[in-house]
C-alpha atoms as a PDB file:
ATOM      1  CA  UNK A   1      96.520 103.026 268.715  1.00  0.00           C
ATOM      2  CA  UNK A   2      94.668 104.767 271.567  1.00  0.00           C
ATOM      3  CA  UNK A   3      94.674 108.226 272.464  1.00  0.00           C
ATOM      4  CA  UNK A   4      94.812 108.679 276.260  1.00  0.00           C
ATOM      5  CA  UNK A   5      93.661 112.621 277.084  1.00  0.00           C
ATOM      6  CA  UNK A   6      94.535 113.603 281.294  1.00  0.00           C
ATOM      7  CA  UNK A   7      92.022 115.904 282.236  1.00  0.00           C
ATOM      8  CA  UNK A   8      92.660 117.318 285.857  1.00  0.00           C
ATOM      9  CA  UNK A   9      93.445 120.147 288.042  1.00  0.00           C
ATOM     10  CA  UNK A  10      95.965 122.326 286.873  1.00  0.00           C
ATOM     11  CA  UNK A  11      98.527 121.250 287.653  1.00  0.00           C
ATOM     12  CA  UNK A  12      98.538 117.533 287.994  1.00  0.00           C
ATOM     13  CA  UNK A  13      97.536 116.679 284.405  1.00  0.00           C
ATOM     14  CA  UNK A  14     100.608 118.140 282.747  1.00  0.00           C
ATOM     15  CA  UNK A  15     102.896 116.846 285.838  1.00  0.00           C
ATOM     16  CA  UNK A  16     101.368 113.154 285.079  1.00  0.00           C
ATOM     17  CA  UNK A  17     101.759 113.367 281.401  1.00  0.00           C
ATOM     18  CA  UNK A  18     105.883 114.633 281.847  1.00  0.00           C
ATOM     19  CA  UNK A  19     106.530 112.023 284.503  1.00  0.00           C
ATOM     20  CA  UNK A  20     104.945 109.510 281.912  1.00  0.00           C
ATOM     21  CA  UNK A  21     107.139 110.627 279.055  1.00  0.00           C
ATOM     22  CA  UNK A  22     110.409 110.580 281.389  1.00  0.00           C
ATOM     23  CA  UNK A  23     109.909 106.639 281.149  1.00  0.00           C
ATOM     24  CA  UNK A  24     107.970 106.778 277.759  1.00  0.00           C
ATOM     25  CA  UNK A  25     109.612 109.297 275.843  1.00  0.00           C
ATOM     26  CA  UNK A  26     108.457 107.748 272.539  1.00  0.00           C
ATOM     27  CA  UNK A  27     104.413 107.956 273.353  1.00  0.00           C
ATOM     28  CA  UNK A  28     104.344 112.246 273.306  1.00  0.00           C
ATOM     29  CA  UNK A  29     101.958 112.158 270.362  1.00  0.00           C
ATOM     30  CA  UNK A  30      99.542 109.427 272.186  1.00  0.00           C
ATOM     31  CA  UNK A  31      98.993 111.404 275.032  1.00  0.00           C
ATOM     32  CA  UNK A  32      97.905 114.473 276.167  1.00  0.00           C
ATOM     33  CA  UNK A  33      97.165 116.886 279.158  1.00  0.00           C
ATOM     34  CA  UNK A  34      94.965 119.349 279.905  1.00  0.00           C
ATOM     35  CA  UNK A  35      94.784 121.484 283.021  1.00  0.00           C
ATOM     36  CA  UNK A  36      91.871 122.632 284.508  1.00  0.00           C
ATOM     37  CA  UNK A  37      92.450 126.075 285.922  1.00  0.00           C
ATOM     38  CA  UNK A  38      90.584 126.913 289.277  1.00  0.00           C
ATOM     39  CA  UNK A  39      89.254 130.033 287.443  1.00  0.00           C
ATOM     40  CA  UNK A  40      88.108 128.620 283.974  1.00  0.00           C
ATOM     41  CA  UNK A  41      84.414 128.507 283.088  1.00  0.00           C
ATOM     42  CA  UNK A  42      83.544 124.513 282.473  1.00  0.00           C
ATOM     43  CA  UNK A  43      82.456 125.456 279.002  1.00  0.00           C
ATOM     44  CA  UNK A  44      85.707 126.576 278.422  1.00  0.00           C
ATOM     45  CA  UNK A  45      87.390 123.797 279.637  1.00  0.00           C
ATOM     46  CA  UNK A  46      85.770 121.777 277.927  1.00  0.00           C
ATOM     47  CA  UNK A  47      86.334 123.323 274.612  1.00  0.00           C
ATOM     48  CA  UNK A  48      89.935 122.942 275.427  1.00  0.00           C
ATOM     49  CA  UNK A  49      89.151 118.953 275.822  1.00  0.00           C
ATOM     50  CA  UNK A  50      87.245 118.655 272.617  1.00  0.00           C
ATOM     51  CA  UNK A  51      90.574 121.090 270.916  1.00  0.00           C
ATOM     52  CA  UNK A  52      92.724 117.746 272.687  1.00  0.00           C
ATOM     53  CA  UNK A  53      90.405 115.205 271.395  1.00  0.00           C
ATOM     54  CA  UNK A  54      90.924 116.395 267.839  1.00  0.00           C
ATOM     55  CA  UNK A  55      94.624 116.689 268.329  1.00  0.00           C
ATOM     56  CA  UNK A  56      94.764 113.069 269.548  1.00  0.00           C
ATOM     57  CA  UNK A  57      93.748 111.994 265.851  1.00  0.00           C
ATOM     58  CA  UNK A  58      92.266 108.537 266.453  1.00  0.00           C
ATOM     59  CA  UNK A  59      89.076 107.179 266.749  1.00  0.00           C
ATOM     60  CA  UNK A  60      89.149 105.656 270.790  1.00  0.00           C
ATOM     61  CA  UNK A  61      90.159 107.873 273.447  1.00  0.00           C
ATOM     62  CA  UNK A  62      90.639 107.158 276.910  1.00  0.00           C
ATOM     63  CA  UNK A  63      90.068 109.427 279.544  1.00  0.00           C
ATOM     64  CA  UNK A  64      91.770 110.044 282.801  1.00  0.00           C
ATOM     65  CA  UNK A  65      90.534 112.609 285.373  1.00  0.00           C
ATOM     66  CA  UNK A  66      91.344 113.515 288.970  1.00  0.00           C
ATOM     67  CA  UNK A  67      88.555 113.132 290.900  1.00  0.00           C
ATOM     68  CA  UNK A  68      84.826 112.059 290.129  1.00  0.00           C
ATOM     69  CA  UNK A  69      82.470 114.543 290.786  1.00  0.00           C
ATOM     70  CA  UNK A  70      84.810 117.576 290.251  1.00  0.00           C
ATOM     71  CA  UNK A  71      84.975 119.639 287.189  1.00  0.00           C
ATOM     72  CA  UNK A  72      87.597 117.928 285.266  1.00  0.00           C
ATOM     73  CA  UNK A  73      85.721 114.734 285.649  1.00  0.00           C
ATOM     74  CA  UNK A  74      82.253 116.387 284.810  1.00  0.00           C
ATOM     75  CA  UNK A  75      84.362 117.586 281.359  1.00  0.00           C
ATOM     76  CA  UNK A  76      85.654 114.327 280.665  1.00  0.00           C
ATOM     77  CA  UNK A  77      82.311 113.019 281.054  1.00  0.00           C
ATOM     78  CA  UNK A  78      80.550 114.962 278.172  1.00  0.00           C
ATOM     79  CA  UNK A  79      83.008 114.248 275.853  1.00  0.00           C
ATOM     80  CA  UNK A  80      81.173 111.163 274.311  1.00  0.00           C
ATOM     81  CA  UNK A  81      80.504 113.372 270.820  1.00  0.00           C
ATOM     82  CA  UNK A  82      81.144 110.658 268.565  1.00  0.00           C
ATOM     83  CA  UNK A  83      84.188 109.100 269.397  1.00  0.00           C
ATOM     84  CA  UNK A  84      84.633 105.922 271.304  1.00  0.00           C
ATOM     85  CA  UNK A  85      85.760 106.952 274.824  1.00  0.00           C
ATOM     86  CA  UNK A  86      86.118 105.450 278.272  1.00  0.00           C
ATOM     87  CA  UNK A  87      86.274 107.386 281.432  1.00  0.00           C
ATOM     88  CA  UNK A  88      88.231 106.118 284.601  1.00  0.00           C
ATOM     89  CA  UNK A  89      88.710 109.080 287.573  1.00  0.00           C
ATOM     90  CA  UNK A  90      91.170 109.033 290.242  1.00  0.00           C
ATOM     91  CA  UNK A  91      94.232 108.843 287.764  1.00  0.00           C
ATOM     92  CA  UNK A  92      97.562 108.425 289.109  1.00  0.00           C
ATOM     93  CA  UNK A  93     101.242 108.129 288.134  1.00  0.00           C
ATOM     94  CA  UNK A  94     100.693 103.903 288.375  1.00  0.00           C
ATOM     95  CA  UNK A  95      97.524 104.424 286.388  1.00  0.00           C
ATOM     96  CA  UNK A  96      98.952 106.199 283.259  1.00  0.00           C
ATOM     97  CA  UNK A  97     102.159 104.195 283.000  1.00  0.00           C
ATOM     98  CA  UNK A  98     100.006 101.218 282.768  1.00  0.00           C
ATOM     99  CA  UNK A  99      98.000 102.646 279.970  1.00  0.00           C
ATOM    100  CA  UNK A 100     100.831 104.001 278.197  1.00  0.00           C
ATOM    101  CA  UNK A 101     102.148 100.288 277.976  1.00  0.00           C
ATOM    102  CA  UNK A 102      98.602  98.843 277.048  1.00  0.00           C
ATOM    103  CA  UNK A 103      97.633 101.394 274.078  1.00  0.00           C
ATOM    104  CA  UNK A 104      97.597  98.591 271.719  1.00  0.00           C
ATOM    105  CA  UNK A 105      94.519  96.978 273.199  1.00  0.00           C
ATOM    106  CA  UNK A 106      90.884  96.973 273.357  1.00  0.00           C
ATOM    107  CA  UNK A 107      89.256 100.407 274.284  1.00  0.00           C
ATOM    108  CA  UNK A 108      87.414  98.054 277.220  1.00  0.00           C
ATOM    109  CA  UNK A 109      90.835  96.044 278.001  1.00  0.00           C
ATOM    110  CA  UNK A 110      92.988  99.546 278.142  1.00  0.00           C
ATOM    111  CA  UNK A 111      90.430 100.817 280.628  1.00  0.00           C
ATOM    112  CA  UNK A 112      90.535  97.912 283.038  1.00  0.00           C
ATOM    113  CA  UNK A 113      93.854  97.957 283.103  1.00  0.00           C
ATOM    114  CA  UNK A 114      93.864 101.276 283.673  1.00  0.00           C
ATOM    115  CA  UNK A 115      91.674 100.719 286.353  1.00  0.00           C
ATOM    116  CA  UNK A 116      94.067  97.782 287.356  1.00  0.00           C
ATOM    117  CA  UNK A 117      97.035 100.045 288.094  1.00  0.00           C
ATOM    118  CA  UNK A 118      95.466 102.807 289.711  1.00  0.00           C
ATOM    119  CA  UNK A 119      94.488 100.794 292.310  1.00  0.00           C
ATOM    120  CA  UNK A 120      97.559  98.120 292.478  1.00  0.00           C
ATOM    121  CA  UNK A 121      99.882 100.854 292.550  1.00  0.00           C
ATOM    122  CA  UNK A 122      98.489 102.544 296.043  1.00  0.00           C
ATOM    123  CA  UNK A 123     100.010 100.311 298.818  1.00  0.00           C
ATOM    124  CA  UNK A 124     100.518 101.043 302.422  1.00  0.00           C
ATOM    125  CA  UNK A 125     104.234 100.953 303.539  1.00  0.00           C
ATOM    126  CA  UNK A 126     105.437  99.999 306.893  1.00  0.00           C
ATOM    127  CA  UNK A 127     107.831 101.849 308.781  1.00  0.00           C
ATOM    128  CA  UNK A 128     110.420  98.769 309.371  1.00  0.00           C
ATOM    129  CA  UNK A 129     113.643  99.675 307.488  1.00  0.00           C
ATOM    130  CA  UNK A 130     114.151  97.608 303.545  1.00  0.00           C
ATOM    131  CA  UNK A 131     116.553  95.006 304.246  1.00  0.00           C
ATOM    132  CA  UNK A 132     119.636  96.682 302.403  1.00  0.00           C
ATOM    133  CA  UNK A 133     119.360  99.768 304.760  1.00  0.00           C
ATOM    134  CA  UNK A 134     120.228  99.745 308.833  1.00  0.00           C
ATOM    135  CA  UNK A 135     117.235 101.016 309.997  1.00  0.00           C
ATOM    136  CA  UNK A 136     119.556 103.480 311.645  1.00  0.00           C
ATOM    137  CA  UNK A 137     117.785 106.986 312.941  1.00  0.00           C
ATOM    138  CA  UNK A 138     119.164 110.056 312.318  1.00  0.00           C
ATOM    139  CA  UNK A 139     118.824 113.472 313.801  1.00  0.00           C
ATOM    140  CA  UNK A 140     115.962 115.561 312.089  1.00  0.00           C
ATOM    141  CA  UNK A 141     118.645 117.427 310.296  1.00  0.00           C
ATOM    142  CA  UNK A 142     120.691 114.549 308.866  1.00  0.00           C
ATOM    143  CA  UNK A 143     119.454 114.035 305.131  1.00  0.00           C
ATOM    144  CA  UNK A 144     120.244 110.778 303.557  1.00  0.00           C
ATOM    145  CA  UNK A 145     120.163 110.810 300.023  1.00  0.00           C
ATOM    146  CA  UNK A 146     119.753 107.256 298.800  1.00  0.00           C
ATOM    147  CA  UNK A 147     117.746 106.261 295.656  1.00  0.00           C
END
């Protein structure tokens, strides 16, 4: 099965990883989070990714990072020390669910799919009400607390 390794600003990677195990409890060991702290030296950090490479145990890894360009990214990206790995930045809650359901797959399948949700999960919303609510307004301090 494939490892999946969040690397992103602390602290978004751990956040990501327990919202993914609130709906996957059973897929801990498969994935893992690390937190890049504003203050950490990048060689640091990315001794920490190589420590949560190892941990991961398996031989394809993918890779999920905040934002390209910034550090966590530029960690993810020199990770490539043996082990199959894909990179796909701009992770997001629709992003790792999808993964989490498509371990089983290809390395190259996982990632596009990854790559799949990221982007079908951003939508724009319109402000007309959902059909089983009034579309009554409220005063600013009335709180509705549907779900």
């Amino acid at each position: 099965m494939i490892g999946i390794l969040i690397i992103a600003h602390a602290p978004l990677a751990s956040a990501l990883r327990d919202c993914a195990l609130h709906v996957f409890p059973d897929c801990a060991s498969g994935v893992l989070a690390l937190d890049v702290l504003a203050d950490d030296a990048p060689e640091h950090s990315l001794h920490k990714a190589r420590d949560a490479m190892t941990a991961l145990a398996t031989n394809e890894v993918l890779l999920l990072s905040d934002v390209f360009g910034a550090t966590p990214c530029n960690v993810a990206q020199q990770l490539g020390d043996g082990l199959r790995t894909r990179l796909v930045a701009g992770v997001n809650l629709p992003m790792l669910l999808r993964s989490v359901c498509y371990r089983h797959e290809s390395l190259e399948s996982l990632a596009a799919r990854a790559h799949a949700g990221g982007t079908q999960g951003v939508m724009p919303v319109g402000s007309t009400a959902p059909q089983n609510q009034s579309g009554t307004r409220h005063a600013p301090s009335h709180h509705d607390h549907q779900q």
